[in-house]
Structure formats: C-alpha cells, structure tokens
PDB file of N, CA and C in Angstrom:
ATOM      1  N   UNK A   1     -75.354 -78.543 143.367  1.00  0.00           N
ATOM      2  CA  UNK A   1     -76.073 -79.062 144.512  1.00  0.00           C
ATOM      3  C   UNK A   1     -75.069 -79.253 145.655  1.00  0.00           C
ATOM      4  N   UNK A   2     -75.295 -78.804 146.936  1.00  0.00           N
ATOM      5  CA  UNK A   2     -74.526 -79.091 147.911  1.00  0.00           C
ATOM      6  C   UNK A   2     -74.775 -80.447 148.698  1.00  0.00           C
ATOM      7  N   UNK A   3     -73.668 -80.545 149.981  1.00  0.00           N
ATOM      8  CA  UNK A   3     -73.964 -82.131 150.057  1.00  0.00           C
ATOM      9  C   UNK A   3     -74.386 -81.561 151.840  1.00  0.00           C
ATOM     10  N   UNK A   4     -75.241 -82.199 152.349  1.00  0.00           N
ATOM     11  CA  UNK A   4     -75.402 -81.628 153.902  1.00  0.00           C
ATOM     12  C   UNK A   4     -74.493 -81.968 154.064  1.00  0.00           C
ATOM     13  N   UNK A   5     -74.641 -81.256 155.610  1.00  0.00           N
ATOM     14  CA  UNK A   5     -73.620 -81.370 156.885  1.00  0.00           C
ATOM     15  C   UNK A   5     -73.287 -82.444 157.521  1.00  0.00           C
ATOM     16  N   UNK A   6     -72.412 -83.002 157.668  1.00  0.00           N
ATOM     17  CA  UNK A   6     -72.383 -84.473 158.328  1.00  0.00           C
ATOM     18  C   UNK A   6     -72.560 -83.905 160.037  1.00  0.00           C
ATOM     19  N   UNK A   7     -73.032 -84.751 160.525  1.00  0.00           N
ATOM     20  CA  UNK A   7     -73.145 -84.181 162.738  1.00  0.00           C
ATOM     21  C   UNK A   7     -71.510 -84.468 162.849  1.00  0.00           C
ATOM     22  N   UNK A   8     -70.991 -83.530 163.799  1.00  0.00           N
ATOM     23  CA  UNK A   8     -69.649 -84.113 164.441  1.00  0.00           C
ATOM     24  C   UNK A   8     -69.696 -85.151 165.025  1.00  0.00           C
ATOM     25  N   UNK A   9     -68.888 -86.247 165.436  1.00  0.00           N
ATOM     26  CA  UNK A   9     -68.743 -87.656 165.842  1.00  0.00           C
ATOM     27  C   UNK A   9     -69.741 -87.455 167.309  1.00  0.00           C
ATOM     28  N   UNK A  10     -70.229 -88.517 167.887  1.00  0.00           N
ATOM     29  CA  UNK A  10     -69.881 -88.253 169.904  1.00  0.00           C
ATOM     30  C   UNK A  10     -68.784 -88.550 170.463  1.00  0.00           C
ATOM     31  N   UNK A  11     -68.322 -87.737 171.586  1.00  0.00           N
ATOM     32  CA  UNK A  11     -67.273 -88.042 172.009  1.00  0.00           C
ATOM     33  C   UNK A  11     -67.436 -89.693 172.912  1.00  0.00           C
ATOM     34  N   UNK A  12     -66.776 -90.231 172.452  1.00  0.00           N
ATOM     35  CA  UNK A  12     -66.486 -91.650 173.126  1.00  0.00           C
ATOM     36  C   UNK A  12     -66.163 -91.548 174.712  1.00  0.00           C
ATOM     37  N   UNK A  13     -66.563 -91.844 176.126  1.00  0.00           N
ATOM     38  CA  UNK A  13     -65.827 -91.256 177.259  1.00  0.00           C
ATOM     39  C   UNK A  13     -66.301 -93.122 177.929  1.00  0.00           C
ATOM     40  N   UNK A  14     -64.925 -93.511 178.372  1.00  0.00           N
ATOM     41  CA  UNK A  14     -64.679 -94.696 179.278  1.00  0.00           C
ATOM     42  C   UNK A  14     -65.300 -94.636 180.402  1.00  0.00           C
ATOM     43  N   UNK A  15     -66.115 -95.891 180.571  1.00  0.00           N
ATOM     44  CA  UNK A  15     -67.345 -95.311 181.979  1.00  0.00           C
ATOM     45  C   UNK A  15     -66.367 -95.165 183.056  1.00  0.00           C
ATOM     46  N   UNK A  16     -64.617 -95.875 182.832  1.00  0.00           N
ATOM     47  CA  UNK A  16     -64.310 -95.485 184.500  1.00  0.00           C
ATOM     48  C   UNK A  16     -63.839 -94.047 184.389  1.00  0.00           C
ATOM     49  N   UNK A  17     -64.987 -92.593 183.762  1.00  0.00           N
ATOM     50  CA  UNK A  17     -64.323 -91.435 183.531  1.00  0.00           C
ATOM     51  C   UNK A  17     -65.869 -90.860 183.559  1.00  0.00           C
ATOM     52  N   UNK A  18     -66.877 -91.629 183.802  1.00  0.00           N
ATOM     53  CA  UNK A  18     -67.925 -91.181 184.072  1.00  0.00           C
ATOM     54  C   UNK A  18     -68.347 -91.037 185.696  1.00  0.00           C
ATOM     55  N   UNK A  19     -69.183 -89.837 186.110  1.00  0.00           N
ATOM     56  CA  UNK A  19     -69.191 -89.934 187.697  1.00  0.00           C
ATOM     57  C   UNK A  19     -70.762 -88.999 187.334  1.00  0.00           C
ATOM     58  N   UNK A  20     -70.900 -88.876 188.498  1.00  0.00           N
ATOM     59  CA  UNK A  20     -72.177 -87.990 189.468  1.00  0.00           C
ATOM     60  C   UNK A  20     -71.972 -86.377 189.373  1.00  0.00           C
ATOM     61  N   UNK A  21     -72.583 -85.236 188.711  1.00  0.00           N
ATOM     62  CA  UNK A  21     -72.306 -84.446 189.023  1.00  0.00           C
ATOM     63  C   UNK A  21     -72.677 -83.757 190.608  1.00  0.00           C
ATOM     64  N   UNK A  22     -71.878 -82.686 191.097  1.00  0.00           N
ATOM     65  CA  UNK A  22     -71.377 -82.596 192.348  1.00  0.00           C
ATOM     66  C   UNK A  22     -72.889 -81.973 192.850  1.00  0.00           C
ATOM     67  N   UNK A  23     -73.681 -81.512 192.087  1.00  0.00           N
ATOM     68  CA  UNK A  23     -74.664 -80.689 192.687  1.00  0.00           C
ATOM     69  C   UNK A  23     -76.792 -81.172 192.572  1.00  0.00           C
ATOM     70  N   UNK A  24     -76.463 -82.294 190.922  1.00  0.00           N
ATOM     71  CA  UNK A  24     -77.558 -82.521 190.446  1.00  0.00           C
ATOM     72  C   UNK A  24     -77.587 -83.911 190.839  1.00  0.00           C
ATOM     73  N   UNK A  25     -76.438 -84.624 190.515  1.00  0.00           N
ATOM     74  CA  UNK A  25     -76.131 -86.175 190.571  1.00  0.00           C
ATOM     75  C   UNK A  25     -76.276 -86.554 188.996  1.00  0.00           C
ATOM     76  N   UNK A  26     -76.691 -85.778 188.103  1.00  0.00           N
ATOM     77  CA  UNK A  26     -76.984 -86.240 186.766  1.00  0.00           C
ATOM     78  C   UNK A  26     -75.582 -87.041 186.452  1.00  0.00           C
ATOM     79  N   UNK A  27     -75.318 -87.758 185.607  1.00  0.00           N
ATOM     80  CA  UNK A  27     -74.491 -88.630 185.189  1.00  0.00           C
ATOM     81  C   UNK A  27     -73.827 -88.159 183.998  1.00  0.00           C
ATOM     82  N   UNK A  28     -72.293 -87.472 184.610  1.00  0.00           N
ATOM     83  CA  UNK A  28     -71.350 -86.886 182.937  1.00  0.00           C
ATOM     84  C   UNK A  28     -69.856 -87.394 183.268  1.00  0.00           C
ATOM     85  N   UNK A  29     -69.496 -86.808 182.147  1.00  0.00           N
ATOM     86  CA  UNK A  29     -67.910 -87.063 182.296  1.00  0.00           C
ATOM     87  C   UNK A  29     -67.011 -86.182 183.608  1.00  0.00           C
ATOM     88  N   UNK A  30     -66.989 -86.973 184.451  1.00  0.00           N
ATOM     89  CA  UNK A  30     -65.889 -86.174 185.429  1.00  0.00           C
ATOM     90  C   UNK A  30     -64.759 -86.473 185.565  1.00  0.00           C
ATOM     91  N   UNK A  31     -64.048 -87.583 185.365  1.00  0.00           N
ATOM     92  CA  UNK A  31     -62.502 -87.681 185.621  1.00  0.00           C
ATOM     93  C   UNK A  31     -62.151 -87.947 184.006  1.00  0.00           C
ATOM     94  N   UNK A  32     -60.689 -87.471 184.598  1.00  0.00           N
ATOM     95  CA  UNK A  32     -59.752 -87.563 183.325  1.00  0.00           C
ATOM     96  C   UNK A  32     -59.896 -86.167 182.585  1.00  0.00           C
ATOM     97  N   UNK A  33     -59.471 -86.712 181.300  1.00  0.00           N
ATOM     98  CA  UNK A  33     -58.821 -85.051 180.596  1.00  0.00           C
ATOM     99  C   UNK A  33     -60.030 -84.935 179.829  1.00  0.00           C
ATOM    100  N   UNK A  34     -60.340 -83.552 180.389  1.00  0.00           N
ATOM    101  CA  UNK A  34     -61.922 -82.976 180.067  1.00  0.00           C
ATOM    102  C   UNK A  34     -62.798 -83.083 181.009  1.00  0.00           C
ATOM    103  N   UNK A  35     -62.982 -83.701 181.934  1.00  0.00           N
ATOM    104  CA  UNK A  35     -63.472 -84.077 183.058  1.00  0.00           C
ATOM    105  C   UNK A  35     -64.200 -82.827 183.507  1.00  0.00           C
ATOM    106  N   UNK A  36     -65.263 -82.796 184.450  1.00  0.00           N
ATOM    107  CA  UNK A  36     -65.467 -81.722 185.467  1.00  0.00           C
ATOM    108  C   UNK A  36     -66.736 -82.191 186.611  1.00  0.00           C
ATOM    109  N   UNK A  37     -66.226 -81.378 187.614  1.00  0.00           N
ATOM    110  CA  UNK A  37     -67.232 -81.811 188.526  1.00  0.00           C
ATOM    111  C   UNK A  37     -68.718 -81.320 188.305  1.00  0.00           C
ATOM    112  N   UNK A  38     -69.419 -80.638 187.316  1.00  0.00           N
ATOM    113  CA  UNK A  38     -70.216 -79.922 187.584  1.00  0.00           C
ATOM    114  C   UNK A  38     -70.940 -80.538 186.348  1.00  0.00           C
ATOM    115  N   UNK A  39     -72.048 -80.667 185.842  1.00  0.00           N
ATOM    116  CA  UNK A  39     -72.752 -80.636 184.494  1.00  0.00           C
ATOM    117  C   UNK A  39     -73.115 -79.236 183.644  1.00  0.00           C
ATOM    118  N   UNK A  40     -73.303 -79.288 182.831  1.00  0.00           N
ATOM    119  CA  UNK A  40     -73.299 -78.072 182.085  1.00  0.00           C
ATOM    120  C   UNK A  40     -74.293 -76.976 182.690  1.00  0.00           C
ATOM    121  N   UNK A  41     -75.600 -77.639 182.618  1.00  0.00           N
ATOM    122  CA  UNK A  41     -76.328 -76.704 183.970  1.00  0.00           C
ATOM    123  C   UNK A  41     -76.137 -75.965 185.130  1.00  0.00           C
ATOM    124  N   UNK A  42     -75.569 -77.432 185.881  1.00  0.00           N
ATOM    125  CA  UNK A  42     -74.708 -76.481 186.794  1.00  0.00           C
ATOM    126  C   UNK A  42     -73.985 -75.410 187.355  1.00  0.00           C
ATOM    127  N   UNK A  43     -73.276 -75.847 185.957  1.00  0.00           N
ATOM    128  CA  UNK A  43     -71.756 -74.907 186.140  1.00  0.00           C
ATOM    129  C   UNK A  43     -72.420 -73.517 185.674  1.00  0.00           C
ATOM    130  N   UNK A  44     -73.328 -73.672 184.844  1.00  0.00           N
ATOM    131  CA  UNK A  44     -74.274 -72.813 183.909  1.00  0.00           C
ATOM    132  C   UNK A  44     -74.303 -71.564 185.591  1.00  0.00           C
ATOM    133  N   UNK A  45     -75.085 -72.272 186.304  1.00  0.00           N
ATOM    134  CA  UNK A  45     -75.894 -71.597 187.305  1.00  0.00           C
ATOM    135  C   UNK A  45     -74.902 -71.176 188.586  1.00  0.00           C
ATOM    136  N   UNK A  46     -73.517 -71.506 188.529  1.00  0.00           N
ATOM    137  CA  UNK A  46     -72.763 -71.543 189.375  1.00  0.00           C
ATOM    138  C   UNK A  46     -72.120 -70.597 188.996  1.00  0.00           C
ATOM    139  N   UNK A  47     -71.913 -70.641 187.499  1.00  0.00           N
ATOM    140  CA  UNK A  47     -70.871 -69.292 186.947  1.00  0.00           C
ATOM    141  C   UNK A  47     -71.921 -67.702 186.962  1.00  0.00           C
ATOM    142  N   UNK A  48     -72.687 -67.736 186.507  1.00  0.00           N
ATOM    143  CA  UNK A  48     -74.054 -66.943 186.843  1.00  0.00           C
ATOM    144  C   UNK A  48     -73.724 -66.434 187.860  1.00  0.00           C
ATOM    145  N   UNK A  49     -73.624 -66.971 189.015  1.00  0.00           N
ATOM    146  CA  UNK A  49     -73.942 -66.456 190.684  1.00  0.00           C
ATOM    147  C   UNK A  49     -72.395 -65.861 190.718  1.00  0.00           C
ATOM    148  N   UNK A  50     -71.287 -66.525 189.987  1.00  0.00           N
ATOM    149  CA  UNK A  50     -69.850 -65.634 190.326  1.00  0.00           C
ATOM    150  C   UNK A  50     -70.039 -64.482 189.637  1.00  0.00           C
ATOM    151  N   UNK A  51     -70.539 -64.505 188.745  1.00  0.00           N
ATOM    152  CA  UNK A  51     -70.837 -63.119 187.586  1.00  0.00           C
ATOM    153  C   UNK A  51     -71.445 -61.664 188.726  1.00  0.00           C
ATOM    154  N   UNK A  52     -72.762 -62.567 189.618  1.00  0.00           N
ATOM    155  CA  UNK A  52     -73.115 -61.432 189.811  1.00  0.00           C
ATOM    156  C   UNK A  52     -72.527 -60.774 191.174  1.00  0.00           C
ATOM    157  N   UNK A  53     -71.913 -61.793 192.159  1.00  0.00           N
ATOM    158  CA  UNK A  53     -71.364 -61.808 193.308  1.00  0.00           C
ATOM    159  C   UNK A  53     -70.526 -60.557 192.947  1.00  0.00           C
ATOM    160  N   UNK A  54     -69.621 -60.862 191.790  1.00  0.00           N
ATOM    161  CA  UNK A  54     -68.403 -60.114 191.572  1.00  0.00           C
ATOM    162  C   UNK A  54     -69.003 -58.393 190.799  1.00  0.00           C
ATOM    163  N   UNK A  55     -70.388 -58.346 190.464  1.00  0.00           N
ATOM    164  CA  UNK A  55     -70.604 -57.257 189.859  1.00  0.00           C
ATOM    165  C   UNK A  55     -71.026 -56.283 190.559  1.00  0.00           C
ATOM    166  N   UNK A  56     -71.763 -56.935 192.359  1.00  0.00           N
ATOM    167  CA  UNK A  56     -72.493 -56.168 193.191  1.00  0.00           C
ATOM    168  C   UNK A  56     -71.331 -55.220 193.973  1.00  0.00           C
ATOM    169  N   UNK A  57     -72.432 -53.986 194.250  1.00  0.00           N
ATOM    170  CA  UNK A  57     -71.444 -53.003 194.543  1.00  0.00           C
ATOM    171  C   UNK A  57     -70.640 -53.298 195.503  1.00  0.00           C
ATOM    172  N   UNK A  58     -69.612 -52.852 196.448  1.00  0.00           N
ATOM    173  CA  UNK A  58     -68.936 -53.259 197.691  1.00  0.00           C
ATOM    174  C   UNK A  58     -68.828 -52.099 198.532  1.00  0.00           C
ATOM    175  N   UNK A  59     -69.638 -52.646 199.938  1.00  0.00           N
ATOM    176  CA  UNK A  59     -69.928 -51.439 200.959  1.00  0.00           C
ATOM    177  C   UNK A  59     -68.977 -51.243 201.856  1.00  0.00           C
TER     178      UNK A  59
END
C-alpha cells in the first residue's frame, strides 16, 4: 500500500515583502528575494505580448 502525497509547505512571505501588483493591484509578494512586480497573470500576459512583439515580421 502506498502512503499519499504530502502538499509542499506554503511559502511563509513577511507582510513588509508583500505589495500591490504593478498592473492588477492584486496583493503578492513583491520585495525581497523572490519578489516581483507583476502577479502571475500579469506577467502571464506581459510575457505573451514580448513573445509576439518579438515574432512579428520586421518591415
């Protein structure tokens, strides 16, 4: 018999390391190590648009 999967921990993050993301305002980790200005969505939809910026032809 196997034993389940335990969930990985949550990461613990100090609210003075919590901020506003830059575009939604949703509430994540932005300062400190790991930090970012963007929420996962975001960045989701931000990296997207560099993807295609950089794929379109050049006249």
């Amino acid at each position: 018999m196997s034993t389940p999967a335990t969930p990985a921990p949550a990461r613990v993050i100090s609210s003075d390391q919590l901020g506003s993301c830059a575009i939604c305002y949703t509430r994540i980790h932005r300062y400190g190590f790991g930090g970012n200005p963007l929420c996962a969505s975001c960045f989701a939809k931000v990296d997207a648009g560099k993807k295609k910026a950089t794929a379109a032809p050049q006249s």
